[in-house]
C-alpha atoms as a PDB file:
ATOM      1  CA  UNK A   1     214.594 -54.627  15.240  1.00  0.00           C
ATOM      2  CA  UNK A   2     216.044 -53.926  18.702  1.00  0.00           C
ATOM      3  CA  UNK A   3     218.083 -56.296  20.790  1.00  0.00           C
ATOM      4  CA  UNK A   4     220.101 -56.666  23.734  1.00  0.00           C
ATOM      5  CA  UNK A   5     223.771 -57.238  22.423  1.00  0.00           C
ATOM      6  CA  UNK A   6     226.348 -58.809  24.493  1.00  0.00           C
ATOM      7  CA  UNK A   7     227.821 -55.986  25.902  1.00  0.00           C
ATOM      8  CA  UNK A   8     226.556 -52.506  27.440  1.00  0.00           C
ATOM      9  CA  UNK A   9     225.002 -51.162  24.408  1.00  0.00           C
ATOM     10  CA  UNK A  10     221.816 -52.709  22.996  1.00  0.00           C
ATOM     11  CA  UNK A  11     221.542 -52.834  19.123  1.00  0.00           C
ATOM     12  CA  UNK A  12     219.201 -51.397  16.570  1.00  0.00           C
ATOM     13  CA  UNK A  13     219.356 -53.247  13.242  1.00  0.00           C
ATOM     14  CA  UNK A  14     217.795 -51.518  10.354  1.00  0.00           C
ATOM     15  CA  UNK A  15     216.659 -52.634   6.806  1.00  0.00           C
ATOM     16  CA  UNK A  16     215.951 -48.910   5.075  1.00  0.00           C
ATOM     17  CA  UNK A  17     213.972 -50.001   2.233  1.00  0.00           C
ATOM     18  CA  UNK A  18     212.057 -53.575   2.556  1.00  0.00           C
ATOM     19  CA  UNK A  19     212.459 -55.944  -0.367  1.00  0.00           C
ATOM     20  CA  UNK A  20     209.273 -57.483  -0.181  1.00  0.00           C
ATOM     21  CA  UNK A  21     207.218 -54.197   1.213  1.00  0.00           C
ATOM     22  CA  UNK A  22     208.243 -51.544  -0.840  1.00  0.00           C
ATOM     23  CA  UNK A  23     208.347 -49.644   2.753  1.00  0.00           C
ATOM     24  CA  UNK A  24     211.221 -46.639   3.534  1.00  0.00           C
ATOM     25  CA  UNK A  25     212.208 -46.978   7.508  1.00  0.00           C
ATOM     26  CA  UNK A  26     211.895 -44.029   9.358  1.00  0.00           C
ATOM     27  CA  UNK A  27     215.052 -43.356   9.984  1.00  0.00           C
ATOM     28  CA  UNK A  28     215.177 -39.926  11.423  1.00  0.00           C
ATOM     29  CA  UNK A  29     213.113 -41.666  14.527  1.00  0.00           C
ATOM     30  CA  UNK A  30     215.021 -44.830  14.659  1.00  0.00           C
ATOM     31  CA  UNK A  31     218.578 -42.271  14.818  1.00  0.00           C
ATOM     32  CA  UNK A  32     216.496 -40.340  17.601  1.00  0.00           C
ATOM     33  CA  UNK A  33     216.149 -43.812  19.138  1.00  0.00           C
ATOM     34  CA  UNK A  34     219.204 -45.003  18.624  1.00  0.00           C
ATOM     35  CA  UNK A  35     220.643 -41.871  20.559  1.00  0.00           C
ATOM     36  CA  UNK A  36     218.344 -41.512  23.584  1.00  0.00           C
ATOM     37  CA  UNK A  37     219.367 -45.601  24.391  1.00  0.00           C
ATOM     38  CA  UNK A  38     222.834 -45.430  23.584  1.00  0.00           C
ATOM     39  CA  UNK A  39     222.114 -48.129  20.980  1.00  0.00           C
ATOM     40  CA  UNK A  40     224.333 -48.860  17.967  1.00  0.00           C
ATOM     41  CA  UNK A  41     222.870 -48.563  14.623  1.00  0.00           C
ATOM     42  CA  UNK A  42     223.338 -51.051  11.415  1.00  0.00           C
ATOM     43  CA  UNK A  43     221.760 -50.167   8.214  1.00  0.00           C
ATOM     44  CA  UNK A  44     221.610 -52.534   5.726  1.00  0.00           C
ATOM     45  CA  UNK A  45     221.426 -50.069   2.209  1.00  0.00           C
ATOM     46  CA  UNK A  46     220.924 -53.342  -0.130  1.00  0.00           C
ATOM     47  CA  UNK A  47     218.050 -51.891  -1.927  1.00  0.00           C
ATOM     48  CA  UNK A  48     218.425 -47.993  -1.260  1.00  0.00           C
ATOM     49  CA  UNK A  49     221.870 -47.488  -2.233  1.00  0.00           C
ATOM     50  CA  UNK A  50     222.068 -45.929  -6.403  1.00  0.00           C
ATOM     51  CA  UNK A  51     218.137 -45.338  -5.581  1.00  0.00           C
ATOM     52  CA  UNK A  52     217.166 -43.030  -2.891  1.00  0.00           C
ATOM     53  CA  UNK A  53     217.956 -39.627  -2.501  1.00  0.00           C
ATOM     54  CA  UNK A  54     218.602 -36.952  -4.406  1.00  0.00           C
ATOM     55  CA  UNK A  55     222.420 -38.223  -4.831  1.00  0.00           C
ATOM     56  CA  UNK A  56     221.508 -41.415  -4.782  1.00  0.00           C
ATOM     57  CA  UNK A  57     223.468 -41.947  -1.256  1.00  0.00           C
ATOM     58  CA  UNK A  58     220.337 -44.044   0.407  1.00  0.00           C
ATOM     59  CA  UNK A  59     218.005 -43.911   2.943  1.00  0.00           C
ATOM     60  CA  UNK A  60     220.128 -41.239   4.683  1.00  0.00           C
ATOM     61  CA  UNK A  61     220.610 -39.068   1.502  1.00  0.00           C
ATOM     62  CA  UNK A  62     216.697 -39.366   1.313  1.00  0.00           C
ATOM     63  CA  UNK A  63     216.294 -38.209   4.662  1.00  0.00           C
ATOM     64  CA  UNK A  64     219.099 -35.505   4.420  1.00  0.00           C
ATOM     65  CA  UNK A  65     220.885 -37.107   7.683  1.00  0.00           C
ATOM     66  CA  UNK A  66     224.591 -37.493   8.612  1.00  0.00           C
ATOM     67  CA  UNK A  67     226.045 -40.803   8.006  1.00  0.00           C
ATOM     68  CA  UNK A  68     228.209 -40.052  10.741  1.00  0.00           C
ATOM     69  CA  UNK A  69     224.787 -41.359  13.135  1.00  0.00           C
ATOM     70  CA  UNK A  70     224.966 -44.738  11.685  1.00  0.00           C
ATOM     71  CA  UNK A  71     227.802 -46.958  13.435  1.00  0.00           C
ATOM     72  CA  UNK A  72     227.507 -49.718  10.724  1.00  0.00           C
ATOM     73  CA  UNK A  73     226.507 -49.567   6.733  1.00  0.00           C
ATOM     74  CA  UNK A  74     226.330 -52.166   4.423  1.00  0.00           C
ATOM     75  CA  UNK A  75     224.585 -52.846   0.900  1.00  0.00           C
ATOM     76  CA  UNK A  76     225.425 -54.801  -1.607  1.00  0.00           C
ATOM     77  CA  UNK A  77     226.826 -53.960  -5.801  1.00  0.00           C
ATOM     78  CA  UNK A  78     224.492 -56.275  -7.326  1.00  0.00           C
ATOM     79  CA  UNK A  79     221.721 -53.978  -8.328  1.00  0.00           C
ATOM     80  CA  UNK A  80     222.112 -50.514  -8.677  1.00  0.00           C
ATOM     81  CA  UNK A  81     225.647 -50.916  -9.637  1.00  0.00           C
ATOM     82  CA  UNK A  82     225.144 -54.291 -11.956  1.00  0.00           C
ATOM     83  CA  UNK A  83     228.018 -55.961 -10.389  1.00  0.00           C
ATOM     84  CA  UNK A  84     228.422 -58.619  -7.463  1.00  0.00           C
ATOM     85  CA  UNK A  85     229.653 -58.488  -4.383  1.00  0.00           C
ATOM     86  CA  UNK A  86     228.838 -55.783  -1.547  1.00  0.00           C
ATOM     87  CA  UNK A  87     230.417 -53.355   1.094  1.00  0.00           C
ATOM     88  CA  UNK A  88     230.266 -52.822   5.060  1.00  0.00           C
ATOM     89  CA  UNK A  89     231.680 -49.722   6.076  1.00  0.00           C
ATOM     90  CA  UNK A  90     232.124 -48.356   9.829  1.00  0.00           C
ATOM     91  CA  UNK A  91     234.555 -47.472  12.018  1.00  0.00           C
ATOM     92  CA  UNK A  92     238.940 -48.167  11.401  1.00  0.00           C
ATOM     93  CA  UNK A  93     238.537 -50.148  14.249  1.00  0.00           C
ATOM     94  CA  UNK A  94     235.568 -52.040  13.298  1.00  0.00           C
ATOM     95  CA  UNK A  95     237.329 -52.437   9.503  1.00  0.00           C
ATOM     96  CA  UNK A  96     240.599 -54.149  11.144  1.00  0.00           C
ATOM     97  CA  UNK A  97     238.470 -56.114  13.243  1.00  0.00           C
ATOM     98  CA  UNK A  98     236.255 -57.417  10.221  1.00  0.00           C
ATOM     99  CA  UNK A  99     239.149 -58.147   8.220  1.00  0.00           C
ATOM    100  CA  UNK A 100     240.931 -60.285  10.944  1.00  0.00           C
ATOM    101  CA  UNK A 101     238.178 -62.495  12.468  1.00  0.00           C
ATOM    102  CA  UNK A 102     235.338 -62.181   9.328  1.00  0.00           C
ATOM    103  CA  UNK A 103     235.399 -65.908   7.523  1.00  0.00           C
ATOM    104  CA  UNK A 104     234.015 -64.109   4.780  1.00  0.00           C
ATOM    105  CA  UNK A 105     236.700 -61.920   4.357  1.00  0.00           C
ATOM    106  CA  UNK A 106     239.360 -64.530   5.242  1.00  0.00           C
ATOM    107  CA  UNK A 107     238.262 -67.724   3.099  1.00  0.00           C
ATOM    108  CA  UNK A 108     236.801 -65.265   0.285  1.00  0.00           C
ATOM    109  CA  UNK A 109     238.814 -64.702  -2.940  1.00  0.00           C
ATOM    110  CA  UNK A 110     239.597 -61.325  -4.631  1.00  0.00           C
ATOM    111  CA  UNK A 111     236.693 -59.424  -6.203  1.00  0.00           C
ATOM    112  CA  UNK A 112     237.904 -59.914 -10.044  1.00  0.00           C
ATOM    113  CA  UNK A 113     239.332 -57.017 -11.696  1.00  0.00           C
ATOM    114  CA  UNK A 114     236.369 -56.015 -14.313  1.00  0.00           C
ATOM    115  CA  UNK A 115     233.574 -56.305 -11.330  1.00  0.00           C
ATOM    116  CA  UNK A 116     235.450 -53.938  -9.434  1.00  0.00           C
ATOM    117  CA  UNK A 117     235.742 -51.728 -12.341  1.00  0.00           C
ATOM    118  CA  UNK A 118     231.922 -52.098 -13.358  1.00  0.00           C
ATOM    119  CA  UNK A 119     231.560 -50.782  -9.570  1.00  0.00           C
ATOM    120  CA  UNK A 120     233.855 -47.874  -9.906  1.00  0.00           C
ATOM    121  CA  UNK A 121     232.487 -46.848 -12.918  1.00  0.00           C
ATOM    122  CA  UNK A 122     228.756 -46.857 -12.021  1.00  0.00           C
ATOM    123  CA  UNK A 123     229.719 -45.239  -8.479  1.00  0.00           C
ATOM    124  CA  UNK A 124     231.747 -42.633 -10.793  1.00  0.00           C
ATOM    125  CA  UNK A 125     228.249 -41.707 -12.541  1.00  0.00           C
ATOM    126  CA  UNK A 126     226.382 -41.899  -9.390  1.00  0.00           C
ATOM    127  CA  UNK A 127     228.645 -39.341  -7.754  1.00  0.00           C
ATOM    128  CA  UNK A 128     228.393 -37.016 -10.698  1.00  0.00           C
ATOM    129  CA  UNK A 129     231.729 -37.549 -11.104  1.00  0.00           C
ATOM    130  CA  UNK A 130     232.411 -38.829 -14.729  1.00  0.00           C
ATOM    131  CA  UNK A 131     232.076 -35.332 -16.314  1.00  0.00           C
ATOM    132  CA  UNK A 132     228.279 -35.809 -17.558  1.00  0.00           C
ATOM    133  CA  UNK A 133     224.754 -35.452 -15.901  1.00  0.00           C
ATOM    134  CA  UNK A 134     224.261 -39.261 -16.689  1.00  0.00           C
ATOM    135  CA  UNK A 135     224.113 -40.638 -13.091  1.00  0.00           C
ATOM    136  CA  UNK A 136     221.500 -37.376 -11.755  1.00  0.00           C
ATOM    137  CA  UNK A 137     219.772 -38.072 -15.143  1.00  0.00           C
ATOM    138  CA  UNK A 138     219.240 -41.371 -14.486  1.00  0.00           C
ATOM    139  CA  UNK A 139     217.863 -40.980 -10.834  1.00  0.00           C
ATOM    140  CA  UNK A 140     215.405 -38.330 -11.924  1.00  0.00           C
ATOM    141  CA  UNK A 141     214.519 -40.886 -14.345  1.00  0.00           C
ATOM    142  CA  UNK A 142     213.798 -43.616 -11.819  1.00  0.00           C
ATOM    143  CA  UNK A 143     212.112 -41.390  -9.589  1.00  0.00           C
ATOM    144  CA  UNK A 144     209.734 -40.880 -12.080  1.00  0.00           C
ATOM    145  CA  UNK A 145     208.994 -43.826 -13.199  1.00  0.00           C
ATOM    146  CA  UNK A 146     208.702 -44.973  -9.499  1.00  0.00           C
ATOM    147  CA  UNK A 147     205.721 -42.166  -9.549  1.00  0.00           C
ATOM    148  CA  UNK A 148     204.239 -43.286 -12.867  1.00  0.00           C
ATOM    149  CA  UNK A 149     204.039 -47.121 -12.084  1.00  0.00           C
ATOM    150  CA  UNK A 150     202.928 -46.609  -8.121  1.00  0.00           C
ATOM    151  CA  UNK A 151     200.488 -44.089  -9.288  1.00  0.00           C
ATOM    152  CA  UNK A 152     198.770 -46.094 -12.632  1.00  0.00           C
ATOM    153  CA  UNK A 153     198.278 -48.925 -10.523  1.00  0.00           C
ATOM    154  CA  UNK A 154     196.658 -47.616  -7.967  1.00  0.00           C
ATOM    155  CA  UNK A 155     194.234 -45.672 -10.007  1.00  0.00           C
ATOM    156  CA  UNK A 156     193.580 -49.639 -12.287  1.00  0.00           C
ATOM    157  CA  UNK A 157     192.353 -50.681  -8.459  1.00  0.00           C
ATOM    158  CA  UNK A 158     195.072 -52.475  -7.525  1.00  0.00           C
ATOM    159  CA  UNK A 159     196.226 -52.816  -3.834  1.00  0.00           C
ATOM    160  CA  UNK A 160     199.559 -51.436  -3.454  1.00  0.00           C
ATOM    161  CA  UNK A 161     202.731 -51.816  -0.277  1.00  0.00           C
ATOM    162  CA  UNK A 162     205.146 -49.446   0.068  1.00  0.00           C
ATOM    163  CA  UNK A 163     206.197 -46.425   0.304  1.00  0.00           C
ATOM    164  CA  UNK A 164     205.157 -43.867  -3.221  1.00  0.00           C
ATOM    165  CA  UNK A 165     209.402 -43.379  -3.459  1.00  0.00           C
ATOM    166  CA  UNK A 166     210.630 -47.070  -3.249  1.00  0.00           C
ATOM    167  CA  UNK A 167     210.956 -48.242  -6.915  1.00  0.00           C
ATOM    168  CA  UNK A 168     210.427 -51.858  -5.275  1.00  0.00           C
ATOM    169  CA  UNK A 169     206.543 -52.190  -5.826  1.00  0.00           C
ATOM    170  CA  UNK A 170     204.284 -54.875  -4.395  1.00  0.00           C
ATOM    171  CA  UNK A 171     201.060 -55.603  -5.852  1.00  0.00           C
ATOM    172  CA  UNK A 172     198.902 -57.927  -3.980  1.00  0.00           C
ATOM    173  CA  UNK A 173     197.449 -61.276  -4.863  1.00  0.00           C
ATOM    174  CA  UNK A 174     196.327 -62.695  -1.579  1.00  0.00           C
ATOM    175  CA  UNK A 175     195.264 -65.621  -2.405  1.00  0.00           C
ATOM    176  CA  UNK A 176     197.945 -68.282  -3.120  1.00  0.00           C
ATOM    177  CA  UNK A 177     196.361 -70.296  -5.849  1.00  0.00           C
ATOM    178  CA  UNK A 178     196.475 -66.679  -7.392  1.00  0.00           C
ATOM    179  CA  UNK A 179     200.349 -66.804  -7.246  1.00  0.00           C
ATOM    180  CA  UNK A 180     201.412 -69.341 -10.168  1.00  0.00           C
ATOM    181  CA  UNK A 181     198.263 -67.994 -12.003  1.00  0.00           C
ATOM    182  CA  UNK A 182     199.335 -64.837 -12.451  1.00  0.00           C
ATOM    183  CA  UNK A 183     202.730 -65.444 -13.123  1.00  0.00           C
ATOM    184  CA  UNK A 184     201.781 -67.841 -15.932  1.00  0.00           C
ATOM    185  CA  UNK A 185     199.228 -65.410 -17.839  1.00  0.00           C
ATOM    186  CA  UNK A 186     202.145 -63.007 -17.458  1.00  0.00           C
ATOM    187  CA  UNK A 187     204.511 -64.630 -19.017  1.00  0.00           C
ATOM    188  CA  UNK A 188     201.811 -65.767 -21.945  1.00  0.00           C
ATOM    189  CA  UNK A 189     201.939 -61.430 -22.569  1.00  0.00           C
ATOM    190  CA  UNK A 190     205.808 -61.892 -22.841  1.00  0.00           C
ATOM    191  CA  UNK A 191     206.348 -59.941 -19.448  1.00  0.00           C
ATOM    192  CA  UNK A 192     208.448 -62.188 -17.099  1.00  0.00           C
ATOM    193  CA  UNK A 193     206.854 -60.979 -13.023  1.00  0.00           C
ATOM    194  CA  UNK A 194     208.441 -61.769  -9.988  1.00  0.00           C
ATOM    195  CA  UNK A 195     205.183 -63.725  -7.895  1.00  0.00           C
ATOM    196  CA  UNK A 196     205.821 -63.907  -3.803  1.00  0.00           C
ATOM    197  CA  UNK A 197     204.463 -66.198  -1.506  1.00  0.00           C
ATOM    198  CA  UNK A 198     204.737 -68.216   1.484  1.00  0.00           C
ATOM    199  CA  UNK A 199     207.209 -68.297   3.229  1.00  0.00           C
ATOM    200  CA  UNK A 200     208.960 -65.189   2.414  1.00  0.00           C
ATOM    201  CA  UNK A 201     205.245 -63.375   3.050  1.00  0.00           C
ATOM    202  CA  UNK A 202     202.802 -64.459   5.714  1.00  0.00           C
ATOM    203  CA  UNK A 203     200.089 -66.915   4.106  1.00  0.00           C
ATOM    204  CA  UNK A 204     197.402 -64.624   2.932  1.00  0.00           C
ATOM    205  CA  UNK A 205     200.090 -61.818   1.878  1.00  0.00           C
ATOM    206  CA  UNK A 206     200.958 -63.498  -1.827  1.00  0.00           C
ATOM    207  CA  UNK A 207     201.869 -60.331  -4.048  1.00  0.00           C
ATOM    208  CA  UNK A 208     203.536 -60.065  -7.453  1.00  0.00           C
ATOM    209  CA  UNK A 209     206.865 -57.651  -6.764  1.00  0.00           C
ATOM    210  CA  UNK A 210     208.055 -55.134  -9.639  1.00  0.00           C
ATOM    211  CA  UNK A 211     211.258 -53.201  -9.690  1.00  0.00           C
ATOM    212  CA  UNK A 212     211.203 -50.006 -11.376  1.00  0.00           C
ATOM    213  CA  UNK A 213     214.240 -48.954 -13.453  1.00  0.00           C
ATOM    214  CA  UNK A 214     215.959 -45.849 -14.814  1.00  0.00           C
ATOM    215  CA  UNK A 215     216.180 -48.022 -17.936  1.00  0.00           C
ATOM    216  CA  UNK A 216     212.500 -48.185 -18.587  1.00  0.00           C
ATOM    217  CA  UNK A 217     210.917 -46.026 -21.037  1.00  0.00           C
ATOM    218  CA  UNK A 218     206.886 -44.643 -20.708  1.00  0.00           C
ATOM    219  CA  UNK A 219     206.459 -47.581 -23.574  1.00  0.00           C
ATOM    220  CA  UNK A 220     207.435 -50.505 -21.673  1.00  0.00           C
ATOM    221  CA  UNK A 221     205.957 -49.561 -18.163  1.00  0.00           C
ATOM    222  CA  UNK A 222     202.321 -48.912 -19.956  1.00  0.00           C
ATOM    223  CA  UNK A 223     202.993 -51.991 -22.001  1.00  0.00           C
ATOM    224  CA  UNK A 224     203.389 -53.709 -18.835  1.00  0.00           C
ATOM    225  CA  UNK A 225     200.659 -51.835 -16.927  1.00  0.00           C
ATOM    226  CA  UNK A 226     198.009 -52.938 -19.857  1.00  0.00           C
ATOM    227  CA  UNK A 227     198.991 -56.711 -19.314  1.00  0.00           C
ATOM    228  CA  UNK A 228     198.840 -56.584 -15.520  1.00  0.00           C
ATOM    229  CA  UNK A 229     195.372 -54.883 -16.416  1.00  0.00           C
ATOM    230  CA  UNK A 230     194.155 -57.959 -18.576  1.00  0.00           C
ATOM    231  CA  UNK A 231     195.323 -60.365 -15.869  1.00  0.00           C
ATOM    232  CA  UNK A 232     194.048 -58.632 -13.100  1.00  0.00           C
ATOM    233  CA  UNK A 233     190.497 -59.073 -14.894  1.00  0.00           C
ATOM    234  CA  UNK A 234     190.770 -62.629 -16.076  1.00  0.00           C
ATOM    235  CA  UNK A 235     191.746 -63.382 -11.832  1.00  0.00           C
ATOM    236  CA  UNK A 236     189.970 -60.317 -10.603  1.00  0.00           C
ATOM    237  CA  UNK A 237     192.588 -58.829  -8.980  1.00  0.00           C
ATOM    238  CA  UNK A 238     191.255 -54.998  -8.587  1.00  0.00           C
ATOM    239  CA  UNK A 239     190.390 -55.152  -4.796  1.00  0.00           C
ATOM    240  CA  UNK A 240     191.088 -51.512  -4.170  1.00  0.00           C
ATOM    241  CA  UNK A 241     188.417 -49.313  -3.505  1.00  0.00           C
ATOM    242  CA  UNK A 242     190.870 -46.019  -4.182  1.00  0.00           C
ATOM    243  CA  UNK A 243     189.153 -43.354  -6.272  1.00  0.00           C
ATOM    244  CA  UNK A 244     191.517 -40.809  -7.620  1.00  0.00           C
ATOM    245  CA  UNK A 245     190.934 -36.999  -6.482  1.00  0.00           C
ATOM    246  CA  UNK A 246     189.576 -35.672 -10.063  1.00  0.00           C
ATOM    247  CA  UNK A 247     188.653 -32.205  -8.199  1.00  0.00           C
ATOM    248  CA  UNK A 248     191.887 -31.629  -7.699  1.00  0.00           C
ATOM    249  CA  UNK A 249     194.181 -32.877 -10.519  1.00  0.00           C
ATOM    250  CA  UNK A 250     197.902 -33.359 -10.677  1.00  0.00           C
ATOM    251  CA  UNK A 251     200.430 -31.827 -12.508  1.00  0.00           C
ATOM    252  CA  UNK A 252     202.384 -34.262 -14.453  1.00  0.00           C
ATOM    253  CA  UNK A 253     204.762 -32.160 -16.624  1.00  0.00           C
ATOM    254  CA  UNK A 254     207.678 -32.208 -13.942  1.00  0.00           C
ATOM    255  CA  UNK A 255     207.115 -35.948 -13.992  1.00  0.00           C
ATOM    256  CA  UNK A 256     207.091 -36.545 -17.464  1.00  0.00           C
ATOM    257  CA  UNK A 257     209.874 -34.638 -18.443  1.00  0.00           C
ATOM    258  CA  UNK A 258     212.000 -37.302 -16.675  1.00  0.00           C
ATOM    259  CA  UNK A 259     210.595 -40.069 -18.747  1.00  0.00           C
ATOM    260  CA  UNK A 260     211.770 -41.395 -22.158  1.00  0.00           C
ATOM    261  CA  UNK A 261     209.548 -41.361 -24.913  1.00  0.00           C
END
């Protein structure tokens, strides 16, 4: 979204991966943008940050740019690290300004002592800086699950958002009598699913949302895959009309050898 800001610069705000769309923004174009009208940039990393790129950096890891093009990042510790809380970071002089006039840093208390650890420590992993392969293990991992799940869908003939990297995966429902319906036969197959409607989509847009994790094994995502297959019988939920590319079949061996057994 581009506005005109109250100054001499207008500004470009930025959501890299979209919660509810599964979608990447393009951010190499939006940076070419950004530069050509002197705009300043805020990227809000909530949902990219532990997840994209091949370090796990974000949207601008996965794109292989320099942070140094974004004026403003933020994201938040409550899902890729398991903590709470989140982070802005920017220039010293935007920091000092933040930290004087913010009423959220002002009227806010201390971030307690084992959060901040719980964010260290994950960070530490992330980085590849704990001594072990855990945190690039554990990205390869979620990339390929991200694969698996986006892929298996789409071939049941299921309508899928998003970009094929974003481990945030809408399925669509449309309809919004669909919504509790689906939810509820979920949850009689013991799999709790996160059903969207109006108003956080447009009226017609209903979807159920997933959220792939490192954590899941092959097991669980095909456990889950067979449920969302029975329910998207019993409410006839297959709308696509994708047919896979049998002529030309894909090698899944650099996939698989990222997912647990």
């Amino acid at each position: 979204m581009v506005g005109q800001s109250s100054g001499s610069h207008p500004d470009s705000l930025s959501p890299p991966a979209g919660s509810m769309e599964g979608s990447i923004v393009r951010l190499p174009e939006v940076i070419e943008l950004k530069k050509r009208y002197k705009a300043y940039l805020y990227l809000d990393e909530a949902h990219s940050i532990g997840a994209l790129g091949p370090r796990g950096r974000g949207v601008v890891d996965y794109f292989g740019l320099d942070p140094n093009d974004v004026d403003i990042m933020m994201g938040t510790f409550t899902k890729s690290f398991g903590a709470a809380g989140g982070y802005i970071g920017g220039s010293k002089e935007l920091m000092a300004f933040l930290r004087a006039y913010s009423h959220s840093a002002l009227y806010a208390t201390s971030m307690p002592p084992p959060v901040a650890q719980q964010i260290i420590t994950s960070m530490t992993a992330i980085m590849g800086e704990d001594g072990t392969t855990l945190g690039a293990e554990r990205l390869g991992r979620l990339a390929a699950n991200t694969t698996y799940f986006r892929r298996k869908l789409r071939e049941m003939g299921f309508i899928i958002y998003g970009n094929d990297d974003s481990p945030v995966v809408p399925m669509m429902l449309y309809m919004p009598a669909k919504i509790g319906a689906f939810g509820r036969e979920m949850l009689k197959r013991n799999i709790g699913t996160v059903v969207v409607g109006f108003p956080a989509t447009p009226i017609i847009e209903s979807r159920a949302r997933f959220c792939v994790s490192a954590s899941h094994t092959r097991d669980m995502l095909d456990t889950a895959l067979e449920a969302i297959g029975q329910v998207g019988d019993l409410l006839q939920l297959r709308y696509s009309r994708y047919q896979p590319d049998s002529s030309a079949p894909l090698d899944w061996r650099s996939e698989e050898s990222h997912l647990q057994d």
